[in-house]
Protein backbone atom coordinates (compact mmCIF):
# COMPACT_ATOMS: atom_id res chain seq x y z
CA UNK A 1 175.21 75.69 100.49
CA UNK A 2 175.14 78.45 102.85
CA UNK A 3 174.44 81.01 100.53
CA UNK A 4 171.19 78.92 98.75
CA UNK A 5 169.82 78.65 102.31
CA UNK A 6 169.14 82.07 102.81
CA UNK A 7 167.37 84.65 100.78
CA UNK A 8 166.75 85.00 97.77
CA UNK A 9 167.34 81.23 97.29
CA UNK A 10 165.66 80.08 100.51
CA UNK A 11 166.72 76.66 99.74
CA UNK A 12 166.03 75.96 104.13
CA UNK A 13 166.32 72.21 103.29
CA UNK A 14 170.43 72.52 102.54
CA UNK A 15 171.23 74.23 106.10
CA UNK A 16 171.30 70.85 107.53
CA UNK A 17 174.04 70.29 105.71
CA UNK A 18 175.89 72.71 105.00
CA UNK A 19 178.38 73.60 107.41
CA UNK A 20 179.30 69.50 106.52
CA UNK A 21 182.00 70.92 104.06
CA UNK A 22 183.75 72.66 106.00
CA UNK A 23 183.54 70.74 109.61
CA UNK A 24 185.48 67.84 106.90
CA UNK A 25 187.88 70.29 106.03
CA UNK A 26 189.08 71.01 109.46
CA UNK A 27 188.98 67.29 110.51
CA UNK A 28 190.87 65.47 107.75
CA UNK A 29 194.30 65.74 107.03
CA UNK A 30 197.09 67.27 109.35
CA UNK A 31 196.22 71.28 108.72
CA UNK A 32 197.56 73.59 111.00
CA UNK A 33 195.71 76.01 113.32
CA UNK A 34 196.94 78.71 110.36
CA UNK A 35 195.32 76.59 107.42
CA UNK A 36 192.31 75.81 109.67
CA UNK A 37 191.76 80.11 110.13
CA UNK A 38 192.19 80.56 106.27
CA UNK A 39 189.48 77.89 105.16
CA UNK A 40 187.10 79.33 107.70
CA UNK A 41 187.87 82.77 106.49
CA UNK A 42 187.67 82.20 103.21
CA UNK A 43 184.00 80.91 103.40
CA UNK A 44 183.05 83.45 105.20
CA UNK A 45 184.10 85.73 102.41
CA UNK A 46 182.25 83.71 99.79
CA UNK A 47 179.12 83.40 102.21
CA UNK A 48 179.06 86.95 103.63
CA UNK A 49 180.35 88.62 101.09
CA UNK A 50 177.85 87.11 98.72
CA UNK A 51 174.73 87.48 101.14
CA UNK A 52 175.08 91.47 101.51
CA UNK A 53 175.72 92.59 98.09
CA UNK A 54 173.08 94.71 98.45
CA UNK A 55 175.48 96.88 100.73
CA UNK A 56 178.01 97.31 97.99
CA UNK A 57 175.79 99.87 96.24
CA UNK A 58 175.77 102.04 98.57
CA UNK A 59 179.10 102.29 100.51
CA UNK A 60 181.55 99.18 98.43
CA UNK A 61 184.34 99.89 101.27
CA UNK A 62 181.33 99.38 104.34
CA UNK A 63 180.52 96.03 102.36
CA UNK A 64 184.47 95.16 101.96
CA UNK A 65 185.01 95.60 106.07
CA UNK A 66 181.48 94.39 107.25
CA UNK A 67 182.46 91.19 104.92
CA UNK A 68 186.02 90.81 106.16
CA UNK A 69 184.69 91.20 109.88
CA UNK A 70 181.73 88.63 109.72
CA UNK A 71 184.22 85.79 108.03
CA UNK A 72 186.30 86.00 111.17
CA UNK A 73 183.77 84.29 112.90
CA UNK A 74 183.61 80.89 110.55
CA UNK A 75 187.02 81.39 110.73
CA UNK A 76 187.43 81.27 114.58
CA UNK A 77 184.94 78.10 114.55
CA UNK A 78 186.87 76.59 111.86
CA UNK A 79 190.05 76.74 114.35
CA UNK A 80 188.72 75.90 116.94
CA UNK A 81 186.83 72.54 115.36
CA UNK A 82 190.96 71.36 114.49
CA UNK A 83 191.60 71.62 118.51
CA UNK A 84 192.35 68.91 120.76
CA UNK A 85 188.84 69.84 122.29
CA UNK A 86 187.01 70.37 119.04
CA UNK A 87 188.54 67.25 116.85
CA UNK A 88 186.77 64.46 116.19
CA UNK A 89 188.52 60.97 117.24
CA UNK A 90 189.44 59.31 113.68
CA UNK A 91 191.41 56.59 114.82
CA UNK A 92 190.10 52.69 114.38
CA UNK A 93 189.07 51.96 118.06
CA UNK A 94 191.64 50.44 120.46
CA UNK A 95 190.94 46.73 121.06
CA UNK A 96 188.49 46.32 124.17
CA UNK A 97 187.59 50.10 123.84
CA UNK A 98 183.97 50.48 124.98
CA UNK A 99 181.95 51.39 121.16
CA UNK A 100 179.62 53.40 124.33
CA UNK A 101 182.80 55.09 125.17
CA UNK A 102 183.19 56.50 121.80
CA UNK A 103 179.72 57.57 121.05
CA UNK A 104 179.87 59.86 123.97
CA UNK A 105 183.01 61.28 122.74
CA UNK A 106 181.24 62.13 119.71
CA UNK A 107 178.24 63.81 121.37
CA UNK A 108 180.31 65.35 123.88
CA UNK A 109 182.33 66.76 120.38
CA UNK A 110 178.52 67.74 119.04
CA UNK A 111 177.76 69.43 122.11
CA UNK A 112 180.57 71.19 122.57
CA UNK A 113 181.19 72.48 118.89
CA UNK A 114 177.62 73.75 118.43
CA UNK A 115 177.95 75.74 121.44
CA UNK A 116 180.77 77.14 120.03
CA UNK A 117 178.73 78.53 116.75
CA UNK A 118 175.35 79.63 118.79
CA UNK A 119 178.33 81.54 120.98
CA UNK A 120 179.42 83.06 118.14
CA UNK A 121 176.25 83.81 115.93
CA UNK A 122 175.13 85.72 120.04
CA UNK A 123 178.51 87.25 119.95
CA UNK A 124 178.54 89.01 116.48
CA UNK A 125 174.95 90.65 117.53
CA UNK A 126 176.40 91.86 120.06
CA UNK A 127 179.88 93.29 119.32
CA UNK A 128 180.02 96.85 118.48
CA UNK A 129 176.48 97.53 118.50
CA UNK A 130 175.62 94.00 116.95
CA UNK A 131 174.60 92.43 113.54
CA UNK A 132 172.48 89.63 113.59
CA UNK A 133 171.05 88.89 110.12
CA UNK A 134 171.12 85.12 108.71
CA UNK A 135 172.07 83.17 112.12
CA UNK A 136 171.84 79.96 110.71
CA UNK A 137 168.47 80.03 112.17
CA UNK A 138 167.16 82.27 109.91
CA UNK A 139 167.23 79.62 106.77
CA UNK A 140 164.12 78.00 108.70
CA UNK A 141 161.69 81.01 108.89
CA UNK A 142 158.96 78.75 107.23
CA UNK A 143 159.23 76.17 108.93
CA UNK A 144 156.91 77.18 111.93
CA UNK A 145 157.38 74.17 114.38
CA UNK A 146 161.28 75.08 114.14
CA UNK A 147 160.43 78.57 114.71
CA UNK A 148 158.80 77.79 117.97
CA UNK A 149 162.20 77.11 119.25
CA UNK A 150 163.29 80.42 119.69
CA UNK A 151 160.55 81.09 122.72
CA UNK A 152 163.43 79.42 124.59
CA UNK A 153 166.74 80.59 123.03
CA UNK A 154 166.17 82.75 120.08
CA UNK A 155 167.93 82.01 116.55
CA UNK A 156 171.15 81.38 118.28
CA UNK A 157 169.19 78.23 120.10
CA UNK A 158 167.65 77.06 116.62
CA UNK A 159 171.14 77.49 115.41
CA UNK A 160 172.73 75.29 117.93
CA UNK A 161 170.13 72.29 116.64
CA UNK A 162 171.00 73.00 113.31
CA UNK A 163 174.67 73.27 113.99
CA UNK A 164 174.43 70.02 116.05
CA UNK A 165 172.69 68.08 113.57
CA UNK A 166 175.24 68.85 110.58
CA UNK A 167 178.45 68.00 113.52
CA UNK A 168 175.94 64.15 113.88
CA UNK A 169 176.11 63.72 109.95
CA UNK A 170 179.80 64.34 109.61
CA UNK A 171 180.53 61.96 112.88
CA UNK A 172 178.35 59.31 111.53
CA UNK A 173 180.10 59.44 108.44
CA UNK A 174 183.85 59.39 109.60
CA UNK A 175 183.04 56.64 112.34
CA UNK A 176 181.31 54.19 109.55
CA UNK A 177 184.40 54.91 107.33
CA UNK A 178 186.90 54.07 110.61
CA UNK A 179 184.78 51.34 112.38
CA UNK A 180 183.43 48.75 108.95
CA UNK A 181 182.12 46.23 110.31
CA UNK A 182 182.40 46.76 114.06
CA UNK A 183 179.08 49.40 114.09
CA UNK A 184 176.13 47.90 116.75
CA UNK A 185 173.21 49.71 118.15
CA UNK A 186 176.19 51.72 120.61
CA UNK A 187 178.05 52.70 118.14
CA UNK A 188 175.03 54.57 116.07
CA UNK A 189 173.85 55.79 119.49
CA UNK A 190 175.24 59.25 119.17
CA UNK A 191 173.30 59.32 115.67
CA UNK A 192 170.40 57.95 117.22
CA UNK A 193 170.53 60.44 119.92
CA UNK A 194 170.99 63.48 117.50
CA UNK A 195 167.65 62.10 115.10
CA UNK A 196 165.77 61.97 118.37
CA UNK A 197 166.94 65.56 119.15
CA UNK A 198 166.15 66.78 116.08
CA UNK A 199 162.57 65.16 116.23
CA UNK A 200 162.06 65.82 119.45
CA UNK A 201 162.67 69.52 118.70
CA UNK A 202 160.21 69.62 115.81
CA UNK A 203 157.67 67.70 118.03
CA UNK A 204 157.84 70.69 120.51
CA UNK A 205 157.92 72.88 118.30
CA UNK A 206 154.72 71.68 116.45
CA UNK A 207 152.64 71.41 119.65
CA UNK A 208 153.60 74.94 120.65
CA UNK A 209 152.47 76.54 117.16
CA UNK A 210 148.72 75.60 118.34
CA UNK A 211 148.71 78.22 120.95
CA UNK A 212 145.42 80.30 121.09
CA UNK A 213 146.05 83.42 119.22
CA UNK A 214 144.72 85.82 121.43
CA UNK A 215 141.20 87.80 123.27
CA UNK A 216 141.75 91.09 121.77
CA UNK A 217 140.95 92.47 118.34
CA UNK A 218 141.77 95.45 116.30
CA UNK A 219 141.33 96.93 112.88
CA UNK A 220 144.51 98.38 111.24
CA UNK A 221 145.80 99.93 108.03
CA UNK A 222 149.24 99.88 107.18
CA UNK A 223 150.11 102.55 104.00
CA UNK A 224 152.85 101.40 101.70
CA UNK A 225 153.44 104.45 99.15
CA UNK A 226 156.20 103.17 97.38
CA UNK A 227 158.88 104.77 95.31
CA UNK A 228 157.30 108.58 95.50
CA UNK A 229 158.44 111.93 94.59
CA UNK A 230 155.88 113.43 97.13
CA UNK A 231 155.71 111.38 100.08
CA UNK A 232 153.44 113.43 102.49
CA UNK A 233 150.71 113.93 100.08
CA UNK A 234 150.34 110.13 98.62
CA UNK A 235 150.65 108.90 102.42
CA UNK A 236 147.29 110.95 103.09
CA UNK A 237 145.79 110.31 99.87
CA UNK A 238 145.89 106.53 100.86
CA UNK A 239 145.06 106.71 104.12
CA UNK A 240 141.38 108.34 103.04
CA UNK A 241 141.12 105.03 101.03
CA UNK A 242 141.83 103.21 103.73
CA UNK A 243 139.28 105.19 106.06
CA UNK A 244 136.86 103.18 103.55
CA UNK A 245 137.67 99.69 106.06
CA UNK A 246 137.12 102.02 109.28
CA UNK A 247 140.85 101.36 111.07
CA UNK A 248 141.22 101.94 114.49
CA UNK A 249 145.14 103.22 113.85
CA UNK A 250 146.65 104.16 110.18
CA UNK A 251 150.23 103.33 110.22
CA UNK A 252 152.71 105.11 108.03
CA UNK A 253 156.48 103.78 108.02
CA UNK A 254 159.65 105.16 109.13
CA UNK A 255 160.04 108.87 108.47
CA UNK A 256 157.04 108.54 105.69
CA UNK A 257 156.01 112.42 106.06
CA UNK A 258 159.46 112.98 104.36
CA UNK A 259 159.55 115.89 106.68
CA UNK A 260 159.64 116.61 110.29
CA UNK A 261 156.05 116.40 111.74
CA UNK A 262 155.84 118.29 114.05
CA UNK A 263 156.90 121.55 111.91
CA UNK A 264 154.58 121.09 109.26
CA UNK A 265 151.31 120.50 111.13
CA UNK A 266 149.45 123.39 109.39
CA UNK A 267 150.85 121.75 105.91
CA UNK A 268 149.43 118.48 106.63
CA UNK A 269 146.16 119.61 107.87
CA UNK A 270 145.76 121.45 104.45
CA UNK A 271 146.41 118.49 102.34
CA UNK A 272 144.61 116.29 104.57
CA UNK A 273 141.50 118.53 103.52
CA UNK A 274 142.43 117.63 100.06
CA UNK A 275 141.27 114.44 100.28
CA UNK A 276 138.34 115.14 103.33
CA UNK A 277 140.51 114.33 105.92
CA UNK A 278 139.35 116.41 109.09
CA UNK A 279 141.88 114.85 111.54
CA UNK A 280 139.42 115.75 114.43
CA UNK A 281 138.26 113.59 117.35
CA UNK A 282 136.17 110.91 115.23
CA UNK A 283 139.65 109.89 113.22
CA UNK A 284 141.65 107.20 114.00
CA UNK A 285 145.40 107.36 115.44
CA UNK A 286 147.88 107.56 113.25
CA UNK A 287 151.22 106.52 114.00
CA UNK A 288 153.67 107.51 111.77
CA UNK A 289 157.67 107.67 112.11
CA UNK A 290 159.26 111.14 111.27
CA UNK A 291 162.24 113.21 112.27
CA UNK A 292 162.55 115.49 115.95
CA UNK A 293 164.04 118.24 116.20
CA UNK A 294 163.67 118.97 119.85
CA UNK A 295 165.94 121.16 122.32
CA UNK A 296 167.62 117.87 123.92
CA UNK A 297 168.26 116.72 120.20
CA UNK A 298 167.75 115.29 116.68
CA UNK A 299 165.91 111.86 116.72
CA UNK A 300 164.34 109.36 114.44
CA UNK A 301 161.04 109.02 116.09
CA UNK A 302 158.10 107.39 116.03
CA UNK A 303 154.87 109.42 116.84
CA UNK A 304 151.03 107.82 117.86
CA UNK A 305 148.51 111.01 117.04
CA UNK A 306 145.40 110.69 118.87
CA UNK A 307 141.82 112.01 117.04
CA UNK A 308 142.26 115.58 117.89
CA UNK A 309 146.02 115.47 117.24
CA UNK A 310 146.68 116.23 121.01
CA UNK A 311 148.20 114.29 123.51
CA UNK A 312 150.95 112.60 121.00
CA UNK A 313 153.08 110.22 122.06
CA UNK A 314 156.67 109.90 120.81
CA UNK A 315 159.15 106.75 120.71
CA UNK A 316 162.93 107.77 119.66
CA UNK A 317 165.34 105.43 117.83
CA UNK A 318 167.39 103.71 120.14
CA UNK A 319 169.82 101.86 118.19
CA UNK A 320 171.34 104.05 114.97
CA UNK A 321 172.78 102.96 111.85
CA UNK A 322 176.66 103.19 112.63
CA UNK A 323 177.98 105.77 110.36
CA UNK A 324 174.39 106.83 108.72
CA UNK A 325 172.52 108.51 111.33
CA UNK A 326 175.45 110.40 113.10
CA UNK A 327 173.07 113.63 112.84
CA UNK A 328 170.66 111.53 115.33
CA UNK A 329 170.59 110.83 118.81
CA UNK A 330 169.82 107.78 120.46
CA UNK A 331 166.30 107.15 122.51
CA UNK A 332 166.62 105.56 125.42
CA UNK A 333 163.06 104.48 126.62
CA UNK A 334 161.59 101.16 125.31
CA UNK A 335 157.89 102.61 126.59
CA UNK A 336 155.34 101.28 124.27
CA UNK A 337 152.99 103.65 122.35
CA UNK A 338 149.63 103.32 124.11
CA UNK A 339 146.23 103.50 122.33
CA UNK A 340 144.54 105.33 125.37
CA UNK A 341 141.81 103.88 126.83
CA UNK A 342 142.58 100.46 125.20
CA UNK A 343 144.44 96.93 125.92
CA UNK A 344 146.60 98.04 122.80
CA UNK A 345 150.55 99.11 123.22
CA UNK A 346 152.76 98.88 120.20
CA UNK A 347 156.26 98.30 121.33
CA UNK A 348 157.70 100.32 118.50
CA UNK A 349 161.31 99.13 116.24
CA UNK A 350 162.14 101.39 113.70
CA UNK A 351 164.24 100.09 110.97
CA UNK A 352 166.88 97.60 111.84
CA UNK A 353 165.80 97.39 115.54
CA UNK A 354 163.39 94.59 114.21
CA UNK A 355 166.60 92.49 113.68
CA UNK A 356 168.29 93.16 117.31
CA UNK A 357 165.86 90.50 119.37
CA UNK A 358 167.40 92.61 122.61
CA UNK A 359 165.53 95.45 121.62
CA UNK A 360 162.03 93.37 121.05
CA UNK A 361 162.65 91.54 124.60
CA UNK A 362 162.87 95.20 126.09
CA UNK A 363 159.50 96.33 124.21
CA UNK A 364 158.02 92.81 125.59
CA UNK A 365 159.31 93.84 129.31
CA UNK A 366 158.16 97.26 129.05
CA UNK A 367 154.40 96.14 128.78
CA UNK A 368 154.03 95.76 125.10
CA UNK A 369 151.89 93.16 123.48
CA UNK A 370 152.27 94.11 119.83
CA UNK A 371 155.44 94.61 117.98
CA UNK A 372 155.52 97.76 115.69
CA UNK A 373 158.45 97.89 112.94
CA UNK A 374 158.65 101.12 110.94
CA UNK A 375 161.41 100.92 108.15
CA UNK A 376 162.74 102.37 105.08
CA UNK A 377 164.41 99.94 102.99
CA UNK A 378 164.31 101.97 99.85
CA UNK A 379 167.84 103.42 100.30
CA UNK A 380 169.56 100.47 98.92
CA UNK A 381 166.79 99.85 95.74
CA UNK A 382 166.78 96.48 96.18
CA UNK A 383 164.48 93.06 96.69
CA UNK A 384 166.72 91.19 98.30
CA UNK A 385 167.78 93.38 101.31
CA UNK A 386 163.82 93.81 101.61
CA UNK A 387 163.29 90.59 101.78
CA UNK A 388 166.17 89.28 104.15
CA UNK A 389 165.56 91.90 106.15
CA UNK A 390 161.83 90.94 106.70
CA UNK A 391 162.73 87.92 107.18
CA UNK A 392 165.10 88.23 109.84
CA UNK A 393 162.77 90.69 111.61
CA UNK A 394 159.63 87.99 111.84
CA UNK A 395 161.31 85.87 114.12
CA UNK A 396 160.67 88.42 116.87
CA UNK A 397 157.48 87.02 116.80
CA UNK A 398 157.94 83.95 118.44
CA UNK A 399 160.87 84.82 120.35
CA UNK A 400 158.38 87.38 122.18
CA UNK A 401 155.07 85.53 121.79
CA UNK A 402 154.18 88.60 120.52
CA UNK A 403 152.46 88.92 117.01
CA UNK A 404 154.46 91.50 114.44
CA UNK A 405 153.34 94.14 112.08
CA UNK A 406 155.74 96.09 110.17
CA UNK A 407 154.82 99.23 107.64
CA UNK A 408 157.22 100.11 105.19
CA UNK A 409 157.92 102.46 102.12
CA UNK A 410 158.94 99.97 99.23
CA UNK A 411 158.01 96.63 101.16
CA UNK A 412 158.03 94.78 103.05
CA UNK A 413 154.41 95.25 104.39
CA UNK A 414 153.51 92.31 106.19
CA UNK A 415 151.34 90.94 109.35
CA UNK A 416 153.18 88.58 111.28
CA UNK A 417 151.13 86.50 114.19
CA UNK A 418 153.05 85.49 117.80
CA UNK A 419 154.11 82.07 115.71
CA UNK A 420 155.55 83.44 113.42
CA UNK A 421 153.29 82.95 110.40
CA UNK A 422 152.92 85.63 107.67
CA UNK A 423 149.54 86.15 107.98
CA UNK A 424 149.38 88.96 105.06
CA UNK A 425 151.92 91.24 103.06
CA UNK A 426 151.79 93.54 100.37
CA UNK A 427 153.41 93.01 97.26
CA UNK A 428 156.78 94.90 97.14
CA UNK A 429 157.49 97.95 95.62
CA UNK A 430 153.81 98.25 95.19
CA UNK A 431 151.72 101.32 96.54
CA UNK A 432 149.01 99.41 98.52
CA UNK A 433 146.74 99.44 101.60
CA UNK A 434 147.02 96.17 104.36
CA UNK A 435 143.90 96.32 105.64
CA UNK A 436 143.37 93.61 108.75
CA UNK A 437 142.07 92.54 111.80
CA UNK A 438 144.85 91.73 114.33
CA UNK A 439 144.26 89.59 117.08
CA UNK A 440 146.73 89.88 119.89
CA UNK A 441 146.55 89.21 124.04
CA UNK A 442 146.35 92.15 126.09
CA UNK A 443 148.06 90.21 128.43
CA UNK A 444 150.30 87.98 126.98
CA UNK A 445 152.72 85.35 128.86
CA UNK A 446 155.88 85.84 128.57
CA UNK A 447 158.19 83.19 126.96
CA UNK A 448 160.98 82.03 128.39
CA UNK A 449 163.78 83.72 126.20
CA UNK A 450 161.71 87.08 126.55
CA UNK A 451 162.39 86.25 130.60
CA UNK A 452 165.91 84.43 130.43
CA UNK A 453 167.37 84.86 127.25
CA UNK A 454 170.44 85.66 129.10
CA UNK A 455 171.98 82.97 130.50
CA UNK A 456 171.94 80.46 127.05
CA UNK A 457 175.57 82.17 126.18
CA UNK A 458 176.58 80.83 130.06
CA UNK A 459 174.99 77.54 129.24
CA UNK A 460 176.94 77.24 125.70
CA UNK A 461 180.27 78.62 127.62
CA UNK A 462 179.95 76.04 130.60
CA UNK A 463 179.68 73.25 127.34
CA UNK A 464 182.94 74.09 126.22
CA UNK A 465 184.75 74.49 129.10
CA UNK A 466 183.44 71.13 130.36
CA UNK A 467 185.00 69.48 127.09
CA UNK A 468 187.95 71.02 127.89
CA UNK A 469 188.12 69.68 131.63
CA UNK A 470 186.91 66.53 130.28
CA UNK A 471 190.59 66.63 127.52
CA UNK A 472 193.02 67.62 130.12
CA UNK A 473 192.05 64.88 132.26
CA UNK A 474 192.59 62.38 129.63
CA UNK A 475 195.75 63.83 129.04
């Protein structure tokens, strides 16, 4: 059920349930803290290993140990859900015990269990440089009142409702199995309280998604050359086309010159000729990423080229690909790329930064109020990893308030407004042109994750160590 939530399935309707499975299998019968790791593991294998296929064509043993790794945090839930402070009371009440009593037990359980997995899911994107893809979050991406949510916690938050709400259905379940004909309106109040959650959640979420979008306007064209045995020269012969809708800024995706820039200036001023592009003071900025080669270093860079092609501005990678960009260095500024005498600054991702929401609440703190993702999916040749990893990257959006735009090689292409909607996208694997109007604030307000995003992993640690309090005292 896990694995048809997600891309390419997207069947967002089954994550309410499916972690029910497996909760069951820790609860019933007398398995050990051993069998209790195993089951957890082994879904993890099935789910994760499943997911990121994609990775086994490139590097089988990286997908082998990024699979094994990932199922040891199902497994650790899974364990921990069997624990004296994790397991769910299935016992026929005592006679006189308070039916009030027990429904707080259970939501107490709720609580403290879907702290545990939002704990985790913030954990694994953190660890060793982090991986955050398909939180349990991520099955909702259409689903824009849910998406809302994550102005206050990010995915992790959204994946504590969701977690919650599956821990409700299996405690509903087991207490009308153990209680038949003793249920009254205080027995069903921890289901009551976890529908009103739920709905209460959604009805936040839906009043927040009718935010103004924005005072500020401006034209863009984002280049998607596709699969391309000359990269340099079909990037400039689309971006004449695209002069055709008079953009502002051309954007090209990450390292689209398929060169180093800056040492082949002279090469693409003679094929912008070509195709009558002057690159003087009356074109628009270009911001393109490329490869530095610079005396403090080797970088994956982004570059915004004023008309004129002087005063450039350059963003560096900050996060690398573990064990693919060892020739790089990492950046270490999250300045935004500033459209000079404008209210526009891209806070530039390129690549997998779009998935890291640390990196996106850095951009928003460093004074950007547009999210810019360069990437290069093409590596892997595949729809899937194109698609999961777009849609993993849109819900920096909301977490920011910030709207997205994202250029890329093969796809995905896409516009991306502060709610998260896709507002337009270009067909993958297709050369195209994106040609839009973006409306953004040049102030914007930050949300509260972008401000306090911080202290929800305190907040889901001081749950669990209040259930455990709460157990020894009993005991």
């Amino acid at each position: 059920m896990l694995l048809l939530s997600f891309a390419p399935y997207e069947q967002d309707w089954l994550i309410w349930l499916a972690l029910t499975p497996l909760l069951a299998a820790a609860w019933l019968g007398k398995k050990n803290a051993r069998q209790r790791l195993l089951i957890g593991f082994v879904a993890g294998i099935i789910f994760y290993g499943s997911t990121f296929f994609w990775l086994g064509k490139v590097t089988p043993l990286g997908w082998l140990g990024l699979t094994l790794y990932l199922a040891l945090y199902p497994a650790v839930w899974t364990w921990f859900s069997g624990t004296r402070v994790g397991r769910l009371p299935l016992s026929r009440p005592e006679p006189g015990e308070s039916p009030w009593s027990r429904s707080l037990t259970s939501i107490s359980i709720a609580v403290t269990l879907a702290s545990a997995w939002a704990l985790l899911e913030w954990l694994r994107g953190w660890l060793f440089g982090g991986f955050t893809w398909n939180g349990l979050g991520v099955a909702l991406h259409a689903n824009i009142p849910f998406l809302q949510i994550t102005s206050i916690g990010g995915v992790p938050f959204l994946s504590w409702l969701i977690a919650f709400a599956n821990l409700i259905a299996v405690i509903t379940v087991a207490r009308i199995a153990t209680e038949a004909g003793r249920l009254t309106f205080a027995s069903r109040s921890d289901f009551t309280f976890g529908l009103a959650l739920v709905l209460g959640s959604f009805s936040l979420g839906l009043s927040l998604s009718f935010q103004e979008p924005g005072d500020r306007t401006i034209r863009l064209a984002l280049i998607q050359a596709g699969e391309t045995r000359d990269p340099l020269r079909d990037y400039l012969r689309l971006s004449s086309l695209a002069l055709l809708q008079n953009p502002a800024v051309i954007i090209w995706p990450e390292s689209a010159p398929g060169q180093p820039l800056l040492d082949s200036l002279d090469e693409v001023k003679k094929i912008a000729a070509e195709y009558d592009l002057t690159l003087d003071s009356n074109s628009p900025w270009l911001i393109t990423g490329s490869q530095e080669h610079s005396p403090d270093g080797s970088f994956n860079s982004a570059y915004a080229i004023p008309p004129g092609l002087t005063g450039l501005q350059t963003y560096r990678k900050r996060h690398l690909l573990p064990f693919y960009e060892n020739q790089f260095s990492p950046g270490k500024s999250a300045s935004p790329l500033w459209l000079i005498g404008t209210d526009t600054r891209f806070g530039p991702l390129i690549c997998y930064e779009d998935t890291l929401p640390s990196l996106a609440r850095a951009n928003t703190q460093a004074g950007a109020n547009i999210l810019l993702n360069l990437t290069d999916d093409s590596l892997f040749s595949d729809r899937v990893i194109e698609r999961q990893h777009f849609l993993n990257a849109l819900f920096r959006a909301p977490e920011t308030g910030l709207p997205l735009i994202r250029a890329s090689h093969t796809g995905i292409t896409a516009v991306v407004d502060a709610q998260g909607r896709v507002r337009q996208m270009l067909a993958a694997g297709t050369p195209g042109i994106l040609s839009t109007e973006l409306t953004f604030r040049a102030k914007p307000q930050p949300t509260f994750y972008s401000q306090f995003g911080f202290v929800w992993p305190w907040v889901w640690l001081g749950a669990i160590a209040l259930r455990l309090v709460m157990v020894r005292r009993k005991s």
